[in-house]
N, C-alpha and C. Protein backbone atom coordinates (compact mmCIF):
# COMPACT_ATOMS: atom_id res chain seq x y z
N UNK A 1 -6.46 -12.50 -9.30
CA UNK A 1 -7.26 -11.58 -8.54
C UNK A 1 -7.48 -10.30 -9.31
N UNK A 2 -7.89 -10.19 -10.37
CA UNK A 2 -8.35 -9.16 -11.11
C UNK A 2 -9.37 -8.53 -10.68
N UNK A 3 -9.16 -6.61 -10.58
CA UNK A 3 -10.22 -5.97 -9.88
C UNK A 3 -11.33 -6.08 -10.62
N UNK A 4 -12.25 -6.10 -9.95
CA UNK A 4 -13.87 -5.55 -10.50
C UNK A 4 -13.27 -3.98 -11.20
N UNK A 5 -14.25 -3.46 -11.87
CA UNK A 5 -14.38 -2.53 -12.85
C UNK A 5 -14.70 -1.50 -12.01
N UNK A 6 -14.35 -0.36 -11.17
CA UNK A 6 -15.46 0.26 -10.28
C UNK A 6 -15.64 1.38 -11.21
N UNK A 7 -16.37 1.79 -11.84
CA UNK A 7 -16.79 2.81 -12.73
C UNK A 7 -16.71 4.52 -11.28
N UNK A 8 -15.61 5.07 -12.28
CA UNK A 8 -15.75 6.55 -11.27
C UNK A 8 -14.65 6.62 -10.44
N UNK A 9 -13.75 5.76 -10.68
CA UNK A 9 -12.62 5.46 -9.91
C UNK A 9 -11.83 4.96 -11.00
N UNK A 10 -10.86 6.10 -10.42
CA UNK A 10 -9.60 6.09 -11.67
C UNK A 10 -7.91 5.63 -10.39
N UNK A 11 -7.25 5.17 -10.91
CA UNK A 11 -5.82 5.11 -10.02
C UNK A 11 -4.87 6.07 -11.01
N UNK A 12 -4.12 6.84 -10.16
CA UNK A 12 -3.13 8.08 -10.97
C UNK A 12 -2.10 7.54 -10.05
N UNK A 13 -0.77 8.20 -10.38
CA UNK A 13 0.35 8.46 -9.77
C UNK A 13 0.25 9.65 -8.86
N UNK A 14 1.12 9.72 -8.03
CA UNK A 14 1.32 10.50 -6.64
C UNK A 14 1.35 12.09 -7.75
N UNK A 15 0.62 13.25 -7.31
CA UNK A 15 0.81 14.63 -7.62
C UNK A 15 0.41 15.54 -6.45
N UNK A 16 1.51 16.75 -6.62
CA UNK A 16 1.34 17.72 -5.94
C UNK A 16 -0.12 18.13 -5.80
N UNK A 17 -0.60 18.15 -6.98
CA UNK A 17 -2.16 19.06 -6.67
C UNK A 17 -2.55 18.23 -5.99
N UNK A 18 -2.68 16.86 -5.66
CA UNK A 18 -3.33 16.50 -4.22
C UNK A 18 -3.51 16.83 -2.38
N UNK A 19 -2.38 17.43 -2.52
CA UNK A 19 -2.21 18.08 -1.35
C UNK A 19 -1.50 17.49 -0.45
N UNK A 20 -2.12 17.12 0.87
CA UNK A 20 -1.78 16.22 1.82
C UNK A 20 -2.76 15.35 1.85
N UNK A 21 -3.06 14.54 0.76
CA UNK A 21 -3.88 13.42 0.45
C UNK A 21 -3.55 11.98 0.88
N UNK A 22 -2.10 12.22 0.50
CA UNK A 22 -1.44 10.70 1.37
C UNK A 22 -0.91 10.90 2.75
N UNK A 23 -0.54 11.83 3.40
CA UNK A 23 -0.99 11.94 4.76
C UNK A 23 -2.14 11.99 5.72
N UNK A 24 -2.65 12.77 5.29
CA UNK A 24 -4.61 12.47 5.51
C UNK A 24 -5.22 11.23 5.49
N UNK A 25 -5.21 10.42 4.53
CA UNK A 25 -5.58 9.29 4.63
C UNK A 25 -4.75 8.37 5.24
N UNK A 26 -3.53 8.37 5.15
CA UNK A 26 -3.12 6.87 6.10
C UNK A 26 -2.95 7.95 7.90
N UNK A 27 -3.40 9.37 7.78
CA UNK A 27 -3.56 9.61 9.53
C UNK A 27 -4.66 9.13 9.81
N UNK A 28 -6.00 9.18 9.09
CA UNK A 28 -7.12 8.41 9.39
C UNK A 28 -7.33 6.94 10.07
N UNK A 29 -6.73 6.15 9.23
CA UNK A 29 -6.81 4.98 9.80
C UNK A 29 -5.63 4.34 10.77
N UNK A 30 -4.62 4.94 10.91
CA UNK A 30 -3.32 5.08 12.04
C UNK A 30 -4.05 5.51 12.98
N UNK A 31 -4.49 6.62 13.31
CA UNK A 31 -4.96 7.50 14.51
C UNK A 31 -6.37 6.45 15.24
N UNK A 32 -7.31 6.01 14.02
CA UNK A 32 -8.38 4.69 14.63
C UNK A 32 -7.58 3.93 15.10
N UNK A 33 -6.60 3.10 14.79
CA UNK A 33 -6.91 1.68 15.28
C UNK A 33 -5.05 1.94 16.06
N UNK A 34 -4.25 2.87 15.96
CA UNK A 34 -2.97 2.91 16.05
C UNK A 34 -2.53 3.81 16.70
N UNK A 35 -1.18 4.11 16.64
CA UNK A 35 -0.80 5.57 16.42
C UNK A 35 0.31 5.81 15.46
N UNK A 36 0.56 7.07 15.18
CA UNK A 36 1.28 7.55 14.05
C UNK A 36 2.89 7.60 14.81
N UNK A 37 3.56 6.46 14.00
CA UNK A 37 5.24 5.99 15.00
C UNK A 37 6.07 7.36 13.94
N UNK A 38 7.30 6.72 14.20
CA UNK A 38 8.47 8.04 13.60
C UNK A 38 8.22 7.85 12.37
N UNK A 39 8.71 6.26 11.63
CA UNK A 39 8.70 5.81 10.73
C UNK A 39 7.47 6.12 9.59
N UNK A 40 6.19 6.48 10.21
CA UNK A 40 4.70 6.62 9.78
C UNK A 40 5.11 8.34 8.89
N UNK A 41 5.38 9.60 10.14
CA UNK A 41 5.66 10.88 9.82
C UNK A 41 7.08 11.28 9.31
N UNK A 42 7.57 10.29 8.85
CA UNK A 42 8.72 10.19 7.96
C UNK A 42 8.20 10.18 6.68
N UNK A 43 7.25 9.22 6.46
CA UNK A 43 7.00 8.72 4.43
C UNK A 43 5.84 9.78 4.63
N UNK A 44 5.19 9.79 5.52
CA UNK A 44 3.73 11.11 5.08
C UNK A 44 4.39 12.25 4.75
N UNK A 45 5.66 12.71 5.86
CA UNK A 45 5.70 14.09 5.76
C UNK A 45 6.09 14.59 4.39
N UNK A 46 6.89 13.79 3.37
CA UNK A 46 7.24 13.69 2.33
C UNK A 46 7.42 12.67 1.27
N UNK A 47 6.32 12.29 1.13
CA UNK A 47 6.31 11.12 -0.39
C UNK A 47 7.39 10.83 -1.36
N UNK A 48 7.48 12.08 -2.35
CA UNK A 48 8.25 12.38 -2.73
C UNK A 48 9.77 11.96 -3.08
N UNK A 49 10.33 12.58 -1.52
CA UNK A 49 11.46 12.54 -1.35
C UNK A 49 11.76 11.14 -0.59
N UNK A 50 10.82 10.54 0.22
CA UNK A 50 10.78 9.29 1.31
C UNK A 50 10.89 8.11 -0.17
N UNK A 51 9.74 8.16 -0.55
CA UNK A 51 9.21 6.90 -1.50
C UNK A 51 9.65 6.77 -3.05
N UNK A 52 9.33 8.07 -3.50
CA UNK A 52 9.15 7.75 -4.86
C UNK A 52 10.69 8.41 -5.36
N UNK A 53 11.46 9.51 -5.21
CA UNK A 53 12.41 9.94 -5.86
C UNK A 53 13.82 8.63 -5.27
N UNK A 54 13.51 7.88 -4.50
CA UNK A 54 14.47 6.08 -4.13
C UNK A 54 14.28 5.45 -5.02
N UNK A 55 13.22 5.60 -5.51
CA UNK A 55 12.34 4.31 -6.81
C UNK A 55 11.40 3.42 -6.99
N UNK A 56 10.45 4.14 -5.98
CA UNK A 56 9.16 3.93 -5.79
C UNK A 56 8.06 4.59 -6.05
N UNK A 57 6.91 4.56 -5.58
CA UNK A 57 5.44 4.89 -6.16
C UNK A 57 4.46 5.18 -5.21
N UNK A 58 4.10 6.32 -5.35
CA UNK A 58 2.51 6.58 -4.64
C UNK A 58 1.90 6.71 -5.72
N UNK A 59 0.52 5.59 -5.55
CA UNK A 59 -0.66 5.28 -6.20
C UNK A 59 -2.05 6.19 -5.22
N UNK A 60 -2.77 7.01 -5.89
CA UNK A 60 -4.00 7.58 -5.32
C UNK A 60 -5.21 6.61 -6.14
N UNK A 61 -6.11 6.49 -5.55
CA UNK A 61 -7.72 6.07 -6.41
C UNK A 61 -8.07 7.56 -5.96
N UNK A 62 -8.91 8.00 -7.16
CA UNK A 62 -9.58 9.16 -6.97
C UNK A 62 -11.01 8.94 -7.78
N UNK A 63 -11.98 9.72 -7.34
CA UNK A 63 -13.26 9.95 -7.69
C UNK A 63 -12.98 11.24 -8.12
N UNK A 64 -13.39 11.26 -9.54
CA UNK A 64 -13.27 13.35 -9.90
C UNK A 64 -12.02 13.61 -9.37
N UNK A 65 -11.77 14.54 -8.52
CA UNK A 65 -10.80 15.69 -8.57
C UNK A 65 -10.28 15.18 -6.76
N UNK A 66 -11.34 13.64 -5.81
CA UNK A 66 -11.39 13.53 -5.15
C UNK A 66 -10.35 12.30 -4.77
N UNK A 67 -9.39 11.95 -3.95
CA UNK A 67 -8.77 11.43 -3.49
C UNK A 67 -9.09 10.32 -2.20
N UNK A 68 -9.60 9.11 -3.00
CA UNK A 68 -10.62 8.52 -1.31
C UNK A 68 -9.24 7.58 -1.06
N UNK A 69 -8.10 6.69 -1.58
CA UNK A 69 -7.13 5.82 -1.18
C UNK A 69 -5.89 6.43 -1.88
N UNK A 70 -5.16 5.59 -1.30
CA UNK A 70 -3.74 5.28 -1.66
C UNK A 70 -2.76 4.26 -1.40
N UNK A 71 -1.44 3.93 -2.02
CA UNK A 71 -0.85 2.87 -1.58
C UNK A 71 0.39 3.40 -1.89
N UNK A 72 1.83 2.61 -1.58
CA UNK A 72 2.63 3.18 -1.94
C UNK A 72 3.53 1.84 -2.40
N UNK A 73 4.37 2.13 -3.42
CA UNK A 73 5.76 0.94 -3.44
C UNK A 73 6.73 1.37 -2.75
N UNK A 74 7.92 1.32 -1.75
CA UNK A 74 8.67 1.62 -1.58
C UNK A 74 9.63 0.75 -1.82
N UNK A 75 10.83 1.15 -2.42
CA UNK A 75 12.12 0.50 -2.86
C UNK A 75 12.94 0.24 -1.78
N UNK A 76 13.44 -1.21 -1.21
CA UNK A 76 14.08 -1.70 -0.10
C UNK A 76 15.40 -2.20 -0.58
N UNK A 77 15.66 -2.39 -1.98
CA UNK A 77 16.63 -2.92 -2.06
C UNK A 77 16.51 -3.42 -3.95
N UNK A 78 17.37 -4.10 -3.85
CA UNK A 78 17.84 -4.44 -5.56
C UNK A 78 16.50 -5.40 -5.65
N UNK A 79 15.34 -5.36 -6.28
CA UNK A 79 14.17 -5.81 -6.30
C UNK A 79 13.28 -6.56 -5.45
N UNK A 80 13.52 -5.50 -4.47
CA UNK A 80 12.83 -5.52 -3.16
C UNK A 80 11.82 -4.39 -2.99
N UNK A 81 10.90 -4.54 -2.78
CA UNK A 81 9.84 -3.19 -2.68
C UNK A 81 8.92 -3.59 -1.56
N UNK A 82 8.60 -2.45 -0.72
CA UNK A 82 7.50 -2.78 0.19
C UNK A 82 6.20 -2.14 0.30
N UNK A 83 5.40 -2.78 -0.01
CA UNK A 83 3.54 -2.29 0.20
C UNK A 83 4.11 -1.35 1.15
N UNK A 84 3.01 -0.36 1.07
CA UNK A 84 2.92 0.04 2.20
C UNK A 84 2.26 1.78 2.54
N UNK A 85 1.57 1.76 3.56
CA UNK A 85 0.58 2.84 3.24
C UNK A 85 -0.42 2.79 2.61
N UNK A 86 -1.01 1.67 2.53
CA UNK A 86 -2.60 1.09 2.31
C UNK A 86 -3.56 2.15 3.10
N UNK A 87 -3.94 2.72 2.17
CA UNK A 87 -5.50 3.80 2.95
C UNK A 87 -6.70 3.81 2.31
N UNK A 88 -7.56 3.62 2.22
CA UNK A 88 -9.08 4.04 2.03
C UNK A 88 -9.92 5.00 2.78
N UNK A 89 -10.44 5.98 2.37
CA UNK A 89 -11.04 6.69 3.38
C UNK A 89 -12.45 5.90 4.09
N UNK A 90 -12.73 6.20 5.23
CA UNK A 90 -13.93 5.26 5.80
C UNK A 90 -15.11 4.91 4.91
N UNK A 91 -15.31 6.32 4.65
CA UNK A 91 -16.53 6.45 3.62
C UNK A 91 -16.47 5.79 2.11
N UNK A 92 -15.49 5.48 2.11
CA UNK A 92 -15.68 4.86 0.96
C UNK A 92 -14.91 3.04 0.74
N UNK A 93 -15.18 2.73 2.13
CA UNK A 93 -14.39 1.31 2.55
C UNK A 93 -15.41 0.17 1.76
N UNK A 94 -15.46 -0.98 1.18
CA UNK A 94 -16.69 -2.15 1.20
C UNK A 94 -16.96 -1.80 -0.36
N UNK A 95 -16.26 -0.96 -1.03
CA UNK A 95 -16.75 -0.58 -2.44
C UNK A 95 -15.50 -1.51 -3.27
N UNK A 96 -14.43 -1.88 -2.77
CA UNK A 96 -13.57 -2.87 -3.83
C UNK A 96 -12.52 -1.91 -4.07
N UNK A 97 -12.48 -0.47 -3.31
CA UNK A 97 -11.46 0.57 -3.78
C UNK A 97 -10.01 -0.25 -3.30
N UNK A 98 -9.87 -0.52 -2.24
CA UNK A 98 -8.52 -1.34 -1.77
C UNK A 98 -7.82 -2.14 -2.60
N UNK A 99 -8.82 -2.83 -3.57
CA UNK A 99 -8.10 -4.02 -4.36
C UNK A 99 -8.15 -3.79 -5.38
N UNK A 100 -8.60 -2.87 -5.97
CA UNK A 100 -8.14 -1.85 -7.18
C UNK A 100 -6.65 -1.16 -6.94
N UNK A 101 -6.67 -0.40 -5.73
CA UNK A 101 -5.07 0.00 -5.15
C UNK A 101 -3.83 -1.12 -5.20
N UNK A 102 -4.64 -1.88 -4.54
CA UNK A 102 -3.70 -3.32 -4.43
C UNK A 102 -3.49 -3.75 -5.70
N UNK A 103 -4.09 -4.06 -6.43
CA UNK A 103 -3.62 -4.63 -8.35
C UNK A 103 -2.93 -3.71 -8.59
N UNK A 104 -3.14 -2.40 -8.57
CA UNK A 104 -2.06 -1.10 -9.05
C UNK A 104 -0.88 -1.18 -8.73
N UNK A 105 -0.62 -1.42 -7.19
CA UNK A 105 0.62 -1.40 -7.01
C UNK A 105 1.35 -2.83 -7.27
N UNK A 106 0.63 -3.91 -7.18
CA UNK A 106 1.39 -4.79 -7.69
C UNK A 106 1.56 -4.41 -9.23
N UNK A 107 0.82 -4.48 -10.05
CA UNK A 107 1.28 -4.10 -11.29
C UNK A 107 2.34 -3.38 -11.56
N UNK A 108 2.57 -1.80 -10.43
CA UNK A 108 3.94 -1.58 -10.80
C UNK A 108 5.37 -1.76 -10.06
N UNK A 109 4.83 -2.56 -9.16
CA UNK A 109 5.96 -3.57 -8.60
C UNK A 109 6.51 -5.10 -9.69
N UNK A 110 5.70 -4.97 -10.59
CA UNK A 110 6.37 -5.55 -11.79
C UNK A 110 6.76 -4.94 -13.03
N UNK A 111 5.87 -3.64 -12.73
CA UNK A 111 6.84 -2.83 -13.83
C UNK A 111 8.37 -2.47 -13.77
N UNK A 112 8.35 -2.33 -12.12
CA UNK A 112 9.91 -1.79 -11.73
C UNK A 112 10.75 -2.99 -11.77
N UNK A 113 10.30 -4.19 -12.14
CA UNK A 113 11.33 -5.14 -11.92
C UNK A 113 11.08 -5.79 -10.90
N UNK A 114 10.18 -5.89 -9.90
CA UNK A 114 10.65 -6.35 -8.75
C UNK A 114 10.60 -8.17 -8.20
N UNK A 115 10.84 -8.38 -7.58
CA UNK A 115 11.14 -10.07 -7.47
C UNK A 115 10.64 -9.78 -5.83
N UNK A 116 10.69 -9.35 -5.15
CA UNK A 116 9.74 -9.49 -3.76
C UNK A 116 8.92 -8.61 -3.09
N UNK A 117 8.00 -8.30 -3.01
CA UNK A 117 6.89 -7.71 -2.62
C UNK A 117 6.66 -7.85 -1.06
N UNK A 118 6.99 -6.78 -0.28
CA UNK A 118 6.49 -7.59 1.71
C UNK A 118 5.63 -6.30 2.17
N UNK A 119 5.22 -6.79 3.71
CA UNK A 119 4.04 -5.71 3.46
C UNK A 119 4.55 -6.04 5.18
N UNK A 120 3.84 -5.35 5.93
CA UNK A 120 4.14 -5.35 7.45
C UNK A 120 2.74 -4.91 7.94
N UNK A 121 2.00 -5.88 8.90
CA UNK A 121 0.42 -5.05 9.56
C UNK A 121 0.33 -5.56 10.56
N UNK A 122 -0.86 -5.40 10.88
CA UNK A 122 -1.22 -5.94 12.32
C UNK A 122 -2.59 -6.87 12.12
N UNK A 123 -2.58 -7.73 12.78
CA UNK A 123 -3.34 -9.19 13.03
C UNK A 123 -5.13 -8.40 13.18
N UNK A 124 -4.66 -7.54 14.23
CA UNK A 124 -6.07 -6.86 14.16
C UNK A 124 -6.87 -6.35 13.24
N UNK A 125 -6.31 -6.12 11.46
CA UNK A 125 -6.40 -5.91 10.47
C UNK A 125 -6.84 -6.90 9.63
N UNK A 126 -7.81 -7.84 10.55
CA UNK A 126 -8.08 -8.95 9.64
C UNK A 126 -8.83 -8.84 7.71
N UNK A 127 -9.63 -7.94 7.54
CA UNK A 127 -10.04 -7.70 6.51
C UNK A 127 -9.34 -7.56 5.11
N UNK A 128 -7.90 -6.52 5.80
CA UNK A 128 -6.85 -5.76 5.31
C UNK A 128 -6.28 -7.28 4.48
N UNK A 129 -5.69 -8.04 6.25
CA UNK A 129 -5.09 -9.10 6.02
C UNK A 129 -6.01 -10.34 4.68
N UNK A 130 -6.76 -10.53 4.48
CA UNK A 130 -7.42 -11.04 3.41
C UNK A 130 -7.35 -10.60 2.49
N UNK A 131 -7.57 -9.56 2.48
CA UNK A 131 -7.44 -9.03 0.51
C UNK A 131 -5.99 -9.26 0.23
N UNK A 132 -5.17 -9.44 1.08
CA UNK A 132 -3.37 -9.59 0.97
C UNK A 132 -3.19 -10.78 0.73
N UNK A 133 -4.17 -11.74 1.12
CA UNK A 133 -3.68 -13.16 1.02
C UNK A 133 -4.71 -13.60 -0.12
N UNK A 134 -5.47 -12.48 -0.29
CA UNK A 134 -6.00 -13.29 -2.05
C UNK A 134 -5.64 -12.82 -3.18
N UNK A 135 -4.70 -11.70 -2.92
CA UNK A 135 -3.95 -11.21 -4.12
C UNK A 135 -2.34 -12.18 -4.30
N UNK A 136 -2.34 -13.25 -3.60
CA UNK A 136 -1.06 -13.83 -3.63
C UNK A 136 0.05 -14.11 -2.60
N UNK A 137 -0.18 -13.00 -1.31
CA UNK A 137 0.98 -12.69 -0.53
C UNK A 137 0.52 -13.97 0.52
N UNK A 138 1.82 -14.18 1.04
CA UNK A 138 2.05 -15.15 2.09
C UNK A 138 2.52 -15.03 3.23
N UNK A 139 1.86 -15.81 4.57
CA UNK A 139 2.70 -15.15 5.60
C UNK A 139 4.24 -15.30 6.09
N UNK A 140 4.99 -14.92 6.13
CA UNK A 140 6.48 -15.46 6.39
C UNK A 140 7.02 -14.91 7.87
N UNK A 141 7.95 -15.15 8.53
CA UNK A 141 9.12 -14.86 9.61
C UNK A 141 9.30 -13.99 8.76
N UNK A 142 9.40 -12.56 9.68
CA UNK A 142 9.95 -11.11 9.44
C UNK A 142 11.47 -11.45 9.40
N UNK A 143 12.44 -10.57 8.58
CA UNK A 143 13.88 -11.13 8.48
C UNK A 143 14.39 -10.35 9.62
N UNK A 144 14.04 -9.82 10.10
CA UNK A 144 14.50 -8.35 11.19
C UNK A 144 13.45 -7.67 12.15
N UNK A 145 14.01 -6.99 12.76
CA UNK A 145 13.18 -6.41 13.12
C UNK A 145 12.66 -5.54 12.92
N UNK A 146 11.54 -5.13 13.03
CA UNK A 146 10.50 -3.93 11.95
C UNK A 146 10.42 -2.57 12.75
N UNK A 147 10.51 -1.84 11.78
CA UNK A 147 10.72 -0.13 12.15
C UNK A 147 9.60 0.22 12.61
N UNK A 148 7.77 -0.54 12.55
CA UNK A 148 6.84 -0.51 13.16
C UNK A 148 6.94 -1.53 14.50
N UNK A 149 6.16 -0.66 15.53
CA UNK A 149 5.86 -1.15 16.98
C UNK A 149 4.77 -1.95 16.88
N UNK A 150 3.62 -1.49 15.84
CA UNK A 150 2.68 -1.99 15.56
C UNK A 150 2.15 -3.45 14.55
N UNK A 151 3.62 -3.97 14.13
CA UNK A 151 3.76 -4.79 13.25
C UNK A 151 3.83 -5.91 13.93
N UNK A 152 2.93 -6.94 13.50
CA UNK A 152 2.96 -8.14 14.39
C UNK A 152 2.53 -9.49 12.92
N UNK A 153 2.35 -8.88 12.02
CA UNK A 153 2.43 -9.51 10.54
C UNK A 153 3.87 -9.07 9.37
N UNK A 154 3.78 -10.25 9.04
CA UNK A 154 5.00 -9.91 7.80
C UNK A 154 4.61 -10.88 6.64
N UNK A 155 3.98 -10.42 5.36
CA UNK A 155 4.02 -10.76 4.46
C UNK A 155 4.49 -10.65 3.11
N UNK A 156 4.64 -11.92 2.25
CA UNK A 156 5.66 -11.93 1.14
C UNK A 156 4.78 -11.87 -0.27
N UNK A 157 4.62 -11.22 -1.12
CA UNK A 157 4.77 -11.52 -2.75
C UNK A 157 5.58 -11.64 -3.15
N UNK A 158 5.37 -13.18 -4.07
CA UNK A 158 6.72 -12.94 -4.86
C UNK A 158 5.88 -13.49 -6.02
N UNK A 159 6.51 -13.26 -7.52
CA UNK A 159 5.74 -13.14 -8.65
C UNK A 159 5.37 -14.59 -8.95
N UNK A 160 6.75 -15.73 -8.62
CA UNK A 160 6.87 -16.75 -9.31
C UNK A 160 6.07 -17.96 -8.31
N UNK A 161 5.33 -17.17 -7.37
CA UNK A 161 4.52 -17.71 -6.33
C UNK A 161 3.34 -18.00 -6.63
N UNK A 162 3.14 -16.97 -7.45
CA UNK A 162 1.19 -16.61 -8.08
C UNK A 162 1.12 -17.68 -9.19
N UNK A 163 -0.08 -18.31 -8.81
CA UNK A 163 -0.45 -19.10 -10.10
C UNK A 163 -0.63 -18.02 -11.32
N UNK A 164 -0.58 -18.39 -12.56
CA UNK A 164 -0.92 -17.44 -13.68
C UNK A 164 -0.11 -16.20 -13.79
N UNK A 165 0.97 -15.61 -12.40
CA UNK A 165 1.68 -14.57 -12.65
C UNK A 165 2.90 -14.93 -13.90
């Protein structure tokens, strides 16, 4: 599942000069179709300290100086990482930005080592749910129960799953 090329769209690592870029965008599409649980204003309120200083990753796509997505790795365990925080801004949804995000973060969910990849959504997310199942991921029984109310999907990457990985 190699992205298309989107010319003008670059993927960076998580930086301060963005602002509240990764809160902004995953309040956008939480607040449409959801609402924003504990667990949600836990990783927004601080990236940083939530995601990336554990041993994980916030990925932005930006246009220029502009911030339209993001994704995040979060570290669950000894090569365990979880998607999560998939955003696109509206305006710029249907352009292939998602699965540019999505190759990114898988890419450095194999940089970090990792051996399982899971992601947690909702059914009503059918679109979401497709680009997840053509980048590799599968649906599985959640092992637990999920820190989202809104989670009614549980899916798996794992590397040695992917043809050609």
């Amino acid at each position: 599942m190699p992205p298309d090329n989107k010319p003008g769209v670059e993927i960076v690592d998580y930086d301060d000069r963005y602002g509240d870029a990764f809160a902004r965008l995953n309040a956008e599409w939480l607040e449409k179709y959801f609402v924003i649980e504990p667990i949600d204003r836990l990783l927004l309120s601080d990236p940083r300290r939530s995601i990336i200083e554990p041993g994980g990753a916030v990925l932005y796509a930006c246009i220029g100086e502009h911030v339209v997505g993001t994704a995040a790795v979060k570290r669950a365990g000894d090569g365990i990482f979880e998607l999560t925080k998939m955003a696109v801004t509206s305006s710029h949804q249907g352009r292939g930005i998602g699965r540019l995000l999505l190759c990114a973060a898988i890419d450095r969910f194999h940089q970090m080592g990792g051996q399982k990849l899971y992601l947690e959504s909702n059914s009503a997310l059918a679109p979401a749910l497709a680009l997840y199942e053509s980048a590799g991921f599968r649906h599985e029984s959640p092992p637990d129960r999920s820190d989202y109310a809104r989670a009614d999907v549980f899916m798996v990457y794992r590397p040695n799953d992917v043809p050609g990985s």
